[in-house]
C-alpha atoms as a PDB file:
ATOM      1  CA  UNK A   1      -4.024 -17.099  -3.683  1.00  0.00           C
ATOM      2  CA  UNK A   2      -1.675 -16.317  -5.812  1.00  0.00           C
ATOM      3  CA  UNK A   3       1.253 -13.825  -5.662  1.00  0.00           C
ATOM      4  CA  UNK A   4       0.618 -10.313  -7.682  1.00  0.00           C
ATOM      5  CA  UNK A   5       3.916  -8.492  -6.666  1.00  0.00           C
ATOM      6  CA  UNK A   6       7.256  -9.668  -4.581  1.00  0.00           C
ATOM      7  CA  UNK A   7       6.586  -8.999  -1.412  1.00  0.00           C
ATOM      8  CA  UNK A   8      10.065  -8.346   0.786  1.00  0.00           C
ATOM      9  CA  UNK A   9       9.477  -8.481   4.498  1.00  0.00           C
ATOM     10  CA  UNK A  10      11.611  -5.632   6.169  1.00  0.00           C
ATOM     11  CA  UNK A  11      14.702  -6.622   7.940  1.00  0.00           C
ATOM     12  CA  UNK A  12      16.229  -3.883   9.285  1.00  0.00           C
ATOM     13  CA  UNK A  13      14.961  -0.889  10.982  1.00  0.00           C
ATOM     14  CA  UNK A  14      15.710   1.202   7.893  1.00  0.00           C
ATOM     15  CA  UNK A  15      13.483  -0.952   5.709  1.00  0.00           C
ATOM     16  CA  UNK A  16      10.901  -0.709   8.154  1.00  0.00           C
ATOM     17  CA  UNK A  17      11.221   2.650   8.249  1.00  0.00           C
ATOM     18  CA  UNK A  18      10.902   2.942   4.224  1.00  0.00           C
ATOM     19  CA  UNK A  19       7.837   0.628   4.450  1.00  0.00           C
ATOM     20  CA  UNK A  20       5.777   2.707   6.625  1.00  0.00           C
ATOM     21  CA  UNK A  21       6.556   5.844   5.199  1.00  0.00           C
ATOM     22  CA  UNK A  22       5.758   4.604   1.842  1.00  0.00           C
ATOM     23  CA  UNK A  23       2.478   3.227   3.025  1.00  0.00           C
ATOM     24  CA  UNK A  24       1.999   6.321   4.370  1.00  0.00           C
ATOM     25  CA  UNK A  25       2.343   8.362   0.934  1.00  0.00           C
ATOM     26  CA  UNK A  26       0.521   5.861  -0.671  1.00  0.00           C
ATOM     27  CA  UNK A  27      -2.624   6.546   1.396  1.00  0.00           C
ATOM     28  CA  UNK A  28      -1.997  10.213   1.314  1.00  0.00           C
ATOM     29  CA  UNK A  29      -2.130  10.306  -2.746  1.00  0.00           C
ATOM     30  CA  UNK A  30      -5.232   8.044  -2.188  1.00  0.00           C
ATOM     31  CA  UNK A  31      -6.823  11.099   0.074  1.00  0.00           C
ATOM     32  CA  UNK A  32      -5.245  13.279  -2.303  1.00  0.00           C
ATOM     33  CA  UNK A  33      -7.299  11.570  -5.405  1.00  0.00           C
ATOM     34  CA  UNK A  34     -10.519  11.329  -3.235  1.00  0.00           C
ATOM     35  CA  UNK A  35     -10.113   7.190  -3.370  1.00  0.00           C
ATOM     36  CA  UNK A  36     -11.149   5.132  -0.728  1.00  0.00           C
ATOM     37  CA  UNK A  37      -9.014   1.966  -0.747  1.00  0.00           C
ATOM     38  CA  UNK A  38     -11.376   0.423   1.828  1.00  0.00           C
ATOM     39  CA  UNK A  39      -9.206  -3.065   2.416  1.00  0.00           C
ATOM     40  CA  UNK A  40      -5.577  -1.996   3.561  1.00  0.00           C
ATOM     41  CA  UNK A  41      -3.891  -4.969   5.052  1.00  0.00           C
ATOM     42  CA  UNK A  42      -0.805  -6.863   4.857  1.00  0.00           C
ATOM     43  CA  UNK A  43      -0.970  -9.223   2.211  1.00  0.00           C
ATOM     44  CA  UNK A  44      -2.316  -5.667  -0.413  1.00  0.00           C
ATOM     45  CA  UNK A  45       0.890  -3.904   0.798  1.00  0.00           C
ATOM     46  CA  UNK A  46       4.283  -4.809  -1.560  1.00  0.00           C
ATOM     47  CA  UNK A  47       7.366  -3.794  -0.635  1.00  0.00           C
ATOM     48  CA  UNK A  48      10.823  -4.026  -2.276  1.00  0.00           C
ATOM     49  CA  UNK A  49      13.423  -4.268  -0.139  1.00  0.00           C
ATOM     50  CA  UNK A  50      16.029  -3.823  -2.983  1.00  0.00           C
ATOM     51  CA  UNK A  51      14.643   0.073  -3.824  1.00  0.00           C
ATOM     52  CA  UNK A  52      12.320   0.451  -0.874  1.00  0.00           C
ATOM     53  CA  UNK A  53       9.568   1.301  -2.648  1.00  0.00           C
ATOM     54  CA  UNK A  54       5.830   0.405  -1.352  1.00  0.00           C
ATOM     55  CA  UNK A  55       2.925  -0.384  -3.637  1.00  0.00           C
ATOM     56  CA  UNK A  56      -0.723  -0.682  -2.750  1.00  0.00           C
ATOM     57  CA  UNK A  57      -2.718  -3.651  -4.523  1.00  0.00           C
ATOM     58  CA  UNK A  58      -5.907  -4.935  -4.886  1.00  0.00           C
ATOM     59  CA  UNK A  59      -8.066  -1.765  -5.318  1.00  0.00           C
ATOM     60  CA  UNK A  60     -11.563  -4.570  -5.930  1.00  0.00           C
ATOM     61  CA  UNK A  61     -13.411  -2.750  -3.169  1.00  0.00           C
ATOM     62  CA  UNK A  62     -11.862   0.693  -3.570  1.00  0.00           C
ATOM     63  CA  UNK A  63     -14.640   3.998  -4.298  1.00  0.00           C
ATOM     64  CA  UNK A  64     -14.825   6.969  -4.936  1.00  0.00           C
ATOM     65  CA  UNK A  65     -14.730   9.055  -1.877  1.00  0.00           C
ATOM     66  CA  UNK A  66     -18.107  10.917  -2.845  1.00  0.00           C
ATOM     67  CA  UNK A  67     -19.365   7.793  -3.627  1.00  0.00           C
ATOM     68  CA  UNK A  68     -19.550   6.576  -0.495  1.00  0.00           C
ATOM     69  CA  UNK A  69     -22.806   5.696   1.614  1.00  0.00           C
END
């Protein structure tokens, strides 16, 4: 597979702490948007240690949340 962003593991508690809250507001503007990511896992979540800023990625299998069956 290859790599789409840099993906920074967090190393201190700080980082960790930036990582999950910027998950968190990620999926929040997702609700917000009525988007349905619908595969939320590790390897679609970048983080950058450097600015601690989280990005979602591969939206393939994300809908519309009216949309959904």
């Amino acid at each position: 597979m290859e790599t789409r962003c840099t993906q920074d593991n967090p190393k201190t508690i700080w980082q960790l702490f930036c990582y999950v809250k910027g998950v968190a507001i990620c999926l929040k503007h997702l609700n917000e948007l009525q988007i349905v990511h619908r595969d939320i896992k590790p390897q679609n979540i970048c983080f950058n240690a450097k600015n601690q800023q989280t990005f979602l990625i591969d939206f393939d299998l994300a809908t519309w949340e009216n949309s959904i069956d």
